[in-house]
C-alpha atoms as a PDB file:
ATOM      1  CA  UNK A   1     -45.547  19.512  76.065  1.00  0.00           C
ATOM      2  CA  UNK A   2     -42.107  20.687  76.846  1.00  0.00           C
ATOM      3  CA  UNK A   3     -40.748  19.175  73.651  1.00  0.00           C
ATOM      4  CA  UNK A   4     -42.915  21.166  72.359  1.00  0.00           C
ATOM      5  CA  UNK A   5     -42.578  24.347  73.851  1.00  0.00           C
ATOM      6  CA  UNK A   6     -38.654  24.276  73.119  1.00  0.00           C
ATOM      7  CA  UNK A   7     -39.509  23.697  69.390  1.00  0.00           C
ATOM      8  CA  UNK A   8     -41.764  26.581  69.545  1.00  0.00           C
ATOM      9  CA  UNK A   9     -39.300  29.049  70.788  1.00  0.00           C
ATOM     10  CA  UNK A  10     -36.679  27.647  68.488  1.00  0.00           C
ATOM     11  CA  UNK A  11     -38.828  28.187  65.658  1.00  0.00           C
ATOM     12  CA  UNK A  12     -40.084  31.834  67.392  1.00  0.00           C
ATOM     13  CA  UNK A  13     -36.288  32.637  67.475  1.00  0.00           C
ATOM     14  CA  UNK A  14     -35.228  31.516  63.759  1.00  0.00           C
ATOM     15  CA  UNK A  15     -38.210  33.482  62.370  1.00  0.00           C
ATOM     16  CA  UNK A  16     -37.244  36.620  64.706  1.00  0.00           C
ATOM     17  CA  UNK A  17     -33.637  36.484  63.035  1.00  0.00           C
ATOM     18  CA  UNK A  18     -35.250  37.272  59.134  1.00  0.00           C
ATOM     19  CA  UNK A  19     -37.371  39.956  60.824  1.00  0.00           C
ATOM     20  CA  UNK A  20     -35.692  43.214  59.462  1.00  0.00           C
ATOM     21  CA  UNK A  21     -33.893  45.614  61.981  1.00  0.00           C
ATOM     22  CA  UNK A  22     -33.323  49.196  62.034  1.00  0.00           C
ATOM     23  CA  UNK A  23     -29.906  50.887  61.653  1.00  0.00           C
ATOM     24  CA  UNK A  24     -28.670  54.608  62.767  1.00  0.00           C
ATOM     25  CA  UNK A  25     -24.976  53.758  62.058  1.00  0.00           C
ATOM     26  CA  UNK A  26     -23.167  52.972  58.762  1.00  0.00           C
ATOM     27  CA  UNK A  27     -19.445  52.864  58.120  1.00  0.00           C
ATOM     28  CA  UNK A  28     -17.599  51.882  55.020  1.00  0.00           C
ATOM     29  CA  UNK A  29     -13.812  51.939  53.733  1.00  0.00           C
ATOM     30  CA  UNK A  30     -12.625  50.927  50.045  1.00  0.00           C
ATOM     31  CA  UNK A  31      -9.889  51.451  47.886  1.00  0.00           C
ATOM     32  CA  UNK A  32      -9.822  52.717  44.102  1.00  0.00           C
ATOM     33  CA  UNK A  33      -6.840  52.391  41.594  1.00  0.00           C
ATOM     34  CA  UNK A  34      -6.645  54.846  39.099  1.00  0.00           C
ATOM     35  CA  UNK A  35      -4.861  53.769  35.656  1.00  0.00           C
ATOM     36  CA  UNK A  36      -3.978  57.026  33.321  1.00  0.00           C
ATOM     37  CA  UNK A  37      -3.140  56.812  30.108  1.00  0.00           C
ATOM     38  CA  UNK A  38       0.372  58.519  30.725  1.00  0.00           C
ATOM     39  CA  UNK A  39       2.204  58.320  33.960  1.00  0.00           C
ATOM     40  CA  UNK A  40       1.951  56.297  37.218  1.00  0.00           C
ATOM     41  CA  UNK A  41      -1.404  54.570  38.721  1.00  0.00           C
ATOM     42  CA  UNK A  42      -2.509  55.800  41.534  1.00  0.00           C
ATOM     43  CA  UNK A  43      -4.262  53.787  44.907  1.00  0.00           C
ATOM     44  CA  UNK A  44      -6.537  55.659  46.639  1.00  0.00           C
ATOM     45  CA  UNK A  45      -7.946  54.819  50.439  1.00  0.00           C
ATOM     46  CA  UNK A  46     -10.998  56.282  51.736  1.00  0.00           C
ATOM     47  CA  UNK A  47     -13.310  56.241  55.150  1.00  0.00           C
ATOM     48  CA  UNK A  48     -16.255  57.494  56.171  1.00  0.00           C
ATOM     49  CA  UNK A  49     -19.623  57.009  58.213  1.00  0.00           C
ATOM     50  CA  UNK A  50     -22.664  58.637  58.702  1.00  0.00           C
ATOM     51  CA  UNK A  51     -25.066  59.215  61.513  1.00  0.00           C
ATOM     52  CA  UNK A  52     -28.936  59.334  61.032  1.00  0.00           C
ATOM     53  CA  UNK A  53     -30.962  61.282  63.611  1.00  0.00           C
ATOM     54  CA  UNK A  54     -33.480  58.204  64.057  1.00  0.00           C
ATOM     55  CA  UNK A  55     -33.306  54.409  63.437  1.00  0.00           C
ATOM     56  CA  UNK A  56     -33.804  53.308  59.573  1.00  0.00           C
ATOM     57  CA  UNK A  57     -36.197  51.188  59.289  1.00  0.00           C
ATOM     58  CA  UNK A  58     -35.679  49.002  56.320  1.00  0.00           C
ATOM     59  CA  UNK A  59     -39.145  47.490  55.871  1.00  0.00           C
ATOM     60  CA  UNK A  60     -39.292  46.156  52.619  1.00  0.00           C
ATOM     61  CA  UNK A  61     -37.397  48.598  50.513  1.00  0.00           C
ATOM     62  CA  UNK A  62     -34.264  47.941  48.485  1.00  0.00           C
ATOM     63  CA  UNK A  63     -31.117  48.175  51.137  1.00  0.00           C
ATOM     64  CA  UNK A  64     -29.494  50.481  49.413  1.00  0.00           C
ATOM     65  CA  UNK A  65     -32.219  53.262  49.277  1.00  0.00           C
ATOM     66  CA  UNK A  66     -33.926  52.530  52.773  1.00  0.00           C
ATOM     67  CA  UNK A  67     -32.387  55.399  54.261  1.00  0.00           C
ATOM     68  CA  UNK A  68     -33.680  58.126  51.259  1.00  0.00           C
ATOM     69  CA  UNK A  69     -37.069  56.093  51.203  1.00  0.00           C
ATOM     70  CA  UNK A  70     -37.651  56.372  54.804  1.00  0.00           C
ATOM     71  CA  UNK A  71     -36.066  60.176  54.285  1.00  0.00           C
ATOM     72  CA  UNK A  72     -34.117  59.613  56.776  1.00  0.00           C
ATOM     73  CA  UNK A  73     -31.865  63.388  58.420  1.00  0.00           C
ATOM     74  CA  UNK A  74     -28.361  62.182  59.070  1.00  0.00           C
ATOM     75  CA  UNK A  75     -25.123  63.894  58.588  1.00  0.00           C
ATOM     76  CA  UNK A  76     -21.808  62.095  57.153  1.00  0.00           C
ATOM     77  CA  UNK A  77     -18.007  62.578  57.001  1.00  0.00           C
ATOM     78  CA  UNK A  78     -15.428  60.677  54.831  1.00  0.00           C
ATOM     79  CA  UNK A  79     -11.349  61.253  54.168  1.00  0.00           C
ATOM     80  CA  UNK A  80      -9.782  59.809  51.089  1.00  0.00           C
ATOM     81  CA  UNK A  81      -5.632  59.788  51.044  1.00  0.00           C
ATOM     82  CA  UNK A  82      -4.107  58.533  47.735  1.00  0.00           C
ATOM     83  CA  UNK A  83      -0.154  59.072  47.099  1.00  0.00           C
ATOM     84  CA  UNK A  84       1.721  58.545  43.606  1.00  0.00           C
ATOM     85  CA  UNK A  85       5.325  59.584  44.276  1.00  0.00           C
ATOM     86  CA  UNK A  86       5.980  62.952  45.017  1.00  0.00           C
ATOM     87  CA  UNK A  87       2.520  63.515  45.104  1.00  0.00           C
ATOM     88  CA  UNK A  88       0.196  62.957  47.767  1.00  0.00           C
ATOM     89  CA  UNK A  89      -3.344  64.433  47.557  1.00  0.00           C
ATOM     90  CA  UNK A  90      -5.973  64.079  50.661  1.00  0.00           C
ATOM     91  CA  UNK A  91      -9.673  64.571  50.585  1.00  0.00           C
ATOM     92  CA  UNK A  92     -11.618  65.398  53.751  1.00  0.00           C
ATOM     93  CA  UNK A  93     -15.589  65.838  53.446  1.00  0.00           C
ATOM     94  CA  UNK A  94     -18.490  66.617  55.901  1.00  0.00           C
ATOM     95  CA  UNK A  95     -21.915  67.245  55.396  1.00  0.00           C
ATOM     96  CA  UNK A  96     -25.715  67.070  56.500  1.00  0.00           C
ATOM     97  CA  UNK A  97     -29.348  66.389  55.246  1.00  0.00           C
ATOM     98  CA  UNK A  98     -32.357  66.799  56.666  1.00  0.00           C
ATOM     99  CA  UNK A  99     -36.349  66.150  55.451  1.00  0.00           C
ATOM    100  CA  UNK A 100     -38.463  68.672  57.316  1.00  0.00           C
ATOM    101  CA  UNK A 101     -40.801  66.500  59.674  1.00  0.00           C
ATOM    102  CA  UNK A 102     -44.196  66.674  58.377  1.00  0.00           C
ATOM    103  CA  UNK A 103     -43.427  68.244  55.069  1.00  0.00           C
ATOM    104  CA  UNK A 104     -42.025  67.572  51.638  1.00  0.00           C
ATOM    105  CA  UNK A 105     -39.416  69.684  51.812  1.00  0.00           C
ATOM    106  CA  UNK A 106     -35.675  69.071  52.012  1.00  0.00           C
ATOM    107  CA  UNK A 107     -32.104  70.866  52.671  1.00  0.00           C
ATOM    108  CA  UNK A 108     -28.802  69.971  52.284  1.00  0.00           C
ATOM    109  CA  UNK A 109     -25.121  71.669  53.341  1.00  0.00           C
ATOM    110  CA  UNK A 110     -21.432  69.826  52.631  1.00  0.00           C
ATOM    111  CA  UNK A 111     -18.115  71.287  52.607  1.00  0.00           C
ATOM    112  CA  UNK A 112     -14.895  69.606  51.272  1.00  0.00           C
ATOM    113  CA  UNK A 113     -11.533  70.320  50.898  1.00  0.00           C
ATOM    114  CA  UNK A 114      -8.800  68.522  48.297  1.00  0.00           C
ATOM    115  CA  UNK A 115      -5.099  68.977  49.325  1.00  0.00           C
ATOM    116  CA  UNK A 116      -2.250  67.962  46.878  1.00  0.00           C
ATOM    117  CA  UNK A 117       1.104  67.996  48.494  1.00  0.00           C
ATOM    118  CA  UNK A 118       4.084  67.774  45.718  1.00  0.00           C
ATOM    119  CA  UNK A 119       7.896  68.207  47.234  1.00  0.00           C
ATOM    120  CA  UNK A 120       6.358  69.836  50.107  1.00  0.00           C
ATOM    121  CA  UNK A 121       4.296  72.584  48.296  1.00  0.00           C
ATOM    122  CA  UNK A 122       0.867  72.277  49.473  1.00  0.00           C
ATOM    123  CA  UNK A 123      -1.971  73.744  47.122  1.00  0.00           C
ATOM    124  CA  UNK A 124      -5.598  72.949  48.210  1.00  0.00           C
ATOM    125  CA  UNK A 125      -8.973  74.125  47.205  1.00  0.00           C
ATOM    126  CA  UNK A 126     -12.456  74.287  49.367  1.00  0.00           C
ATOM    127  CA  UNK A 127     -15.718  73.710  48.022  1.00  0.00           C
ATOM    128  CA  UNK A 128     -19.276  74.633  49.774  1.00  0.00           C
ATOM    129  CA  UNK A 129     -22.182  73.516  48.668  1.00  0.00           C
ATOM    130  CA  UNK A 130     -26.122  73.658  49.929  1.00  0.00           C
ATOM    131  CA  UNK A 131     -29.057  72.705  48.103  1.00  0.00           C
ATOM    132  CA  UNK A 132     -33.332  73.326  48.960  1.00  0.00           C
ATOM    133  CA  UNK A 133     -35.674  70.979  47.393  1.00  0.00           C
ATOM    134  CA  UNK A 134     -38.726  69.036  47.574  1.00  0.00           C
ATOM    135  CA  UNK A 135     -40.484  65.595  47.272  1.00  0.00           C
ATOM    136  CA  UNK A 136     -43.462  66.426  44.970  1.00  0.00           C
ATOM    137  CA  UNK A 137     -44.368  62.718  45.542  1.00  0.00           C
ATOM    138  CA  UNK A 138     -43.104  59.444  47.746  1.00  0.00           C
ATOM    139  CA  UNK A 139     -39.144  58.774  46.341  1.00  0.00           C
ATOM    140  CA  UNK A 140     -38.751  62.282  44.563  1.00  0.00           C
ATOM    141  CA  UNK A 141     -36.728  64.826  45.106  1.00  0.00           C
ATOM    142  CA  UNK A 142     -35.696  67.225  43.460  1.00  0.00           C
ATOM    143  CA  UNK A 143     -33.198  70.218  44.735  1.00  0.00           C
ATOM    144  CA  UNK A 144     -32.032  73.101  43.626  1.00  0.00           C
ATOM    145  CA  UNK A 145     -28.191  74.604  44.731  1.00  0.00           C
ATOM    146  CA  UNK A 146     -25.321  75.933  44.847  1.00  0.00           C
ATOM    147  CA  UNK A 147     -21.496  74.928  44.870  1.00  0.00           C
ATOM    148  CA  UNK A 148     -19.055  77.259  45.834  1.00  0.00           C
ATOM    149  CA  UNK A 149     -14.859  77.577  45.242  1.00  0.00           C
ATOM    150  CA  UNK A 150     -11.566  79.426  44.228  1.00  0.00           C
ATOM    151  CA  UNK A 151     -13.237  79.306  40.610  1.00  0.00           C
ATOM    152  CA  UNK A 152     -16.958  81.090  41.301  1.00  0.00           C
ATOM    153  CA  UNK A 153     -20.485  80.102  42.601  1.00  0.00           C
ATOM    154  CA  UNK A 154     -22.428  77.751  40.404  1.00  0.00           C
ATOM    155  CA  UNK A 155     -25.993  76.633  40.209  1.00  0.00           C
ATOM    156  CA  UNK A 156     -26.770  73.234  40.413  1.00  0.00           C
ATOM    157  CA  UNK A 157     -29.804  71.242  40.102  1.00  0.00           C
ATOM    158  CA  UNK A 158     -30.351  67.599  41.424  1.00  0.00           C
ATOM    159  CA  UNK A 159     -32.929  64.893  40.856  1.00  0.00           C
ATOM    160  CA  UNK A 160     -33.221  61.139  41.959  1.00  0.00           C
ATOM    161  CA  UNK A 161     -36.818  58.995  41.811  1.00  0.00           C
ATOM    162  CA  UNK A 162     -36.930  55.494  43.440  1.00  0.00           C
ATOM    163  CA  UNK A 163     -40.182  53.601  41.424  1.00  0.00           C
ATOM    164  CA  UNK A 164     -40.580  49.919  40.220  1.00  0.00           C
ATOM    165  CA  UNK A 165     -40.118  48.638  36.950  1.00  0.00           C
ATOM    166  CA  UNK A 166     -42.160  45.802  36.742  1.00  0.00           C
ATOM    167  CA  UNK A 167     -41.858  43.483  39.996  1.00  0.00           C
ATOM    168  CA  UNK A 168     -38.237  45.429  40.904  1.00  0.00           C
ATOM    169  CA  UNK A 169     -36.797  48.927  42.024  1.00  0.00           C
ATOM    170  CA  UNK A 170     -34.991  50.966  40.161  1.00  0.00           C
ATOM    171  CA  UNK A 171     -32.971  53.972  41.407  1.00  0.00           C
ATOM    172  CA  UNK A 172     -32.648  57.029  38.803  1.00  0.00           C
ATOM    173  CA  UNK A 173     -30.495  60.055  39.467  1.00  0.00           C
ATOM    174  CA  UNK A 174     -29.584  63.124  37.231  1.00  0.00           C
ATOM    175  CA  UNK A 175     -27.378  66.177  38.332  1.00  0.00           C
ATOM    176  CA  UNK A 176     -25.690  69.273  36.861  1.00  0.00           C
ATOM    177  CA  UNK A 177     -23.828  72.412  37.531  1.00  0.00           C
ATOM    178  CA  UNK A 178     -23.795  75.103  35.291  1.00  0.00           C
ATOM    179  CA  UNK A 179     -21.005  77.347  34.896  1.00  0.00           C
ATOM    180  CA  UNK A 180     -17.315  78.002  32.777  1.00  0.00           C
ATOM    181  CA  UNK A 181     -17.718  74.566  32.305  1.00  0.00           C
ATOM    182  CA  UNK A 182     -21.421  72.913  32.723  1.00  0.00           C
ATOM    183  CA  UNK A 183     -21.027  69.458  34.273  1.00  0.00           C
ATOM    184  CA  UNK A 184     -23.918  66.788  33.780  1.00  0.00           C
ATOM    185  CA  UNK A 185     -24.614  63.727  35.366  1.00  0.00           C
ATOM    186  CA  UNK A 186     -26.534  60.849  34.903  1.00  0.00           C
ATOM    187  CA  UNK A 187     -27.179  57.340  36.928  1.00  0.00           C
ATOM    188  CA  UNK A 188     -29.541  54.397  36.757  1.00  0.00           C
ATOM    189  CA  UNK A 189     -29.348  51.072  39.525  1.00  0.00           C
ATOM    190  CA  UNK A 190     -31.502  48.138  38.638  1.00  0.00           C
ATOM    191  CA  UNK A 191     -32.635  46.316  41.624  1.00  0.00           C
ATOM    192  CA  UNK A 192     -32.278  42.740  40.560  1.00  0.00           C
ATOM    193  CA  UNK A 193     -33.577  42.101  44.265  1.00  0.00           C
ATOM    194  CA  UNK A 194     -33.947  43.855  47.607  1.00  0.00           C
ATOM    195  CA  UNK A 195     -29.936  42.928  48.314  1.00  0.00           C
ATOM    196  CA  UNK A 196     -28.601  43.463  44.763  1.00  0.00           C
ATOM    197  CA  UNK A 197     -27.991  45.971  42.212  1.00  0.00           C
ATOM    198  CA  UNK A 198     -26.273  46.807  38.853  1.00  0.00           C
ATOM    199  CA  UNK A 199     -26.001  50.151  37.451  1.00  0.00           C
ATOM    200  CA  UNK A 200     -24.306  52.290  35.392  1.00  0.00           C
ATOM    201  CA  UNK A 201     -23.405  56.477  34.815  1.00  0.00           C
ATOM    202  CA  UNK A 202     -21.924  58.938  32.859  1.00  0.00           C
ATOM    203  CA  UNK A 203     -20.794  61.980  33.474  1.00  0.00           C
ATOM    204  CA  UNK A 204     -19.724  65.260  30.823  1.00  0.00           C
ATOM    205  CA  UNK A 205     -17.750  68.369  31.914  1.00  0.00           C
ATOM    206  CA  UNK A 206     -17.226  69.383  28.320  1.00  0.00           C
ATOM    207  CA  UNK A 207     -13.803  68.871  28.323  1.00  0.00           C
ATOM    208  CA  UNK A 208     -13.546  64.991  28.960  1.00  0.00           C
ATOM    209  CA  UNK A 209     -16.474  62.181  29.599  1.00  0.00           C
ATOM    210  CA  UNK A 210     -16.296  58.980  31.480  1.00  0.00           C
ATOM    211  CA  UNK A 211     -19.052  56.049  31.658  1.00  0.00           C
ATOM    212  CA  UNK A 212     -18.929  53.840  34.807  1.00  0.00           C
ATOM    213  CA  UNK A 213     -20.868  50.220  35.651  1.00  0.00           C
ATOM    214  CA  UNK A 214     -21.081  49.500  39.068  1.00  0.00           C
ATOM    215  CA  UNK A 215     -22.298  46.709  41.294  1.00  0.00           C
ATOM    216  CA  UNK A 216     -23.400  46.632  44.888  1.00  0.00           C
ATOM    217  CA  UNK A 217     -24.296  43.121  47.183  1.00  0.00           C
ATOM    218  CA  UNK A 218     -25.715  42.868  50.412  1.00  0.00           C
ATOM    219  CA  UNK A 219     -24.075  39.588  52.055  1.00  0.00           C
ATOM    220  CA  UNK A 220     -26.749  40.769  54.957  1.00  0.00           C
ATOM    221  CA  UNK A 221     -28.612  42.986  56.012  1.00  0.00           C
ATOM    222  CA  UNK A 222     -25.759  45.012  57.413  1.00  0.00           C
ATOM    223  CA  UNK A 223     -23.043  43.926  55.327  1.00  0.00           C
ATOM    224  CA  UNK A 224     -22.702  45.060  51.806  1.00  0.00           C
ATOM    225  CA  UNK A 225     -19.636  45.037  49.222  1.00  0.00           C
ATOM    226  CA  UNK A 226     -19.861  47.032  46.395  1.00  0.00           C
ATOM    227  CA  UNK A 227     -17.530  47.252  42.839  1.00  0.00           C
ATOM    228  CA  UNK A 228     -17.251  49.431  40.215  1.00  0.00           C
ATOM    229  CA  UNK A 229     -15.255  50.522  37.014  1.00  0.00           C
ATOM    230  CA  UNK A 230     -14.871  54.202  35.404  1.00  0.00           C
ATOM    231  CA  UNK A 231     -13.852  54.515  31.878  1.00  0.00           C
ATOM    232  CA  UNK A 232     -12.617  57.696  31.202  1.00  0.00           C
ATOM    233  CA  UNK A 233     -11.153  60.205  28.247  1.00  0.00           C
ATOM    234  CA  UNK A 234      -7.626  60.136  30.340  1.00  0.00           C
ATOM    235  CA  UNK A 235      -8.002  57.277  32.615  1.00  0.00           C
ATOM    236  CA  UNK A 236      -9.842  54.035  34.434  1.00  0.00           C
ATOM    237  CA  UNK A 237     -10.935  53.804  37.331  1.00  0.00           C
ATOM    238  CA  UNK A 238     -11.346  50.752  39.623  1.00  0.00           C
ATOM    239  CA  UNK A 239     -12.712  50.559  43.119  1.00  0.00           C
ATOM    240  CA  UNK A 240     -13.895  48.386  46.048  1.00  0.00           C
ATOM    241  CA  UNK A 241     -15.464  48.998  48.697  1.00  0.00           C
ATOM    242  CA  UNK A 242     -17.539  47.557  51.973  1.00  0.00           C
ATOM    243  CA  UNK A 243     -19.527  48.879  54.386  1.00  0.00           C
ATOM    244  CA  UNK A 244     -21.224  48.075  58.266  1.00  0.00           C
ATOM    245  CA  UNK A 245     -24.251  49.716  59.394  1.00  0.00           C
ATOM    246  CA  UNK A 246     -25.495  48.996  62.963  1.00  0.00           C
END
């Protein structure tokens, strides 16, 4: 009987370990190279985390989208720092979402600001944006906005739909801005299962276009790497990148 009671708790134990856990915390770091066509490449390193206001729960939903699926509040930060001799050029980001409790509506706010230091003359520009929108039905939203800089307010609007296609997820995501120069975006991640993905965008600001494939793997449920390649008009674009959530 007491054979048996240690193989029961074993067993109790082992099956508790694939039981899926919550997360509130995820941090990530990667690097990108960027290869022009003319001049020097350029390394970039970049940061960030981001805080949700209640434990994700990632029941059986793809990884990746748990936290949009389970419309999940959370606010995030990130700073990128890339140098290619004399220039150095730093990113720092913040911003917040939140899905009004017991409602389909949504909100978002985010400032940034994009430094480029060249022989020690500094030149930087701030963008704002906020966005209101809705989730007409479960894993929709769409959101209107705007973004705000040196250069003008634009409108934007935003859209991204987790469904299944056949026994998978697939993640689809479209956004533009409209203004001197209308920018349009679209994105597509095919869920081959719950821990791996391959997708692809492309993005056109009138003046250039770039097309992108991208690949993200959950090693387990808290560790995830993720890879991806930008061809673009001017240059390539290859990063890395891995991230902890807890």
């Amino acid at each position: 009987m007491k054979k048996l009671a240690i193989a029961s708790a074993l067993l109790a134990t082992l099956a508790g370990a694939n039981v899926a856990q919550a997360y509130q915390y995820e941090v990530g770091a990667g690097i990108s190279r960027t290869d022009p066509d003319v001049g020097k490449s350029t390394n970039d390193l970049h940061v960030g985390g981001t805080y949700y206001f209640a434990p994700v729960d990632v029941k059986d939903y793809p990884l990746a989208e748990a936290a949009f699926m389970n419309r999940a509040s959370n606010v995030t930060g990130g700073v990128t720092y890339g140098k290619n001799s004399p220039t150095t050029n730093t990113n720092v980001s913040i911003g917040a979402e939140y899905y009004v409790p017991d409602s389909d509506f949504y909100a978002s706010v985010g400032y940034a600001k994009d430094q480029t230091k060249t022989s020690g003359v500094k030149n930087s520009i701030e963008n704002y944006t906020a966005e209101v929108g809705i989730l007409p039905m479960p894993n929709l939203l769409v959101a209107v906005g705007v973004v705000d800089n040196s250069n003008g307010t634009d409108p934007t609007l935003r859209a991204k739909y987790v469904t299944k296609l056949g026994a998978n997820d697939i993640n689809l995501e479209a956004k533009a801005s409209f203004g001197d120069a209308d920018v349009f975006n679209i994105g597509a991640d095919y869920y081959i299962d719950r821990t791996l993905s391959v997708g692809a965008a492309y993005t056109d600001n009138g003046n250039n276009d770039n097309f992108g494939i991208r690949a993200r793997k959950f090693i387990s449920q808290d560790v995830s790497v993720q890879a991806s390649v930008d061809f673009g008009k001017n240059a390539d674009v290859f990063g890395l990148s891995g991230t902890y959530r807890f």
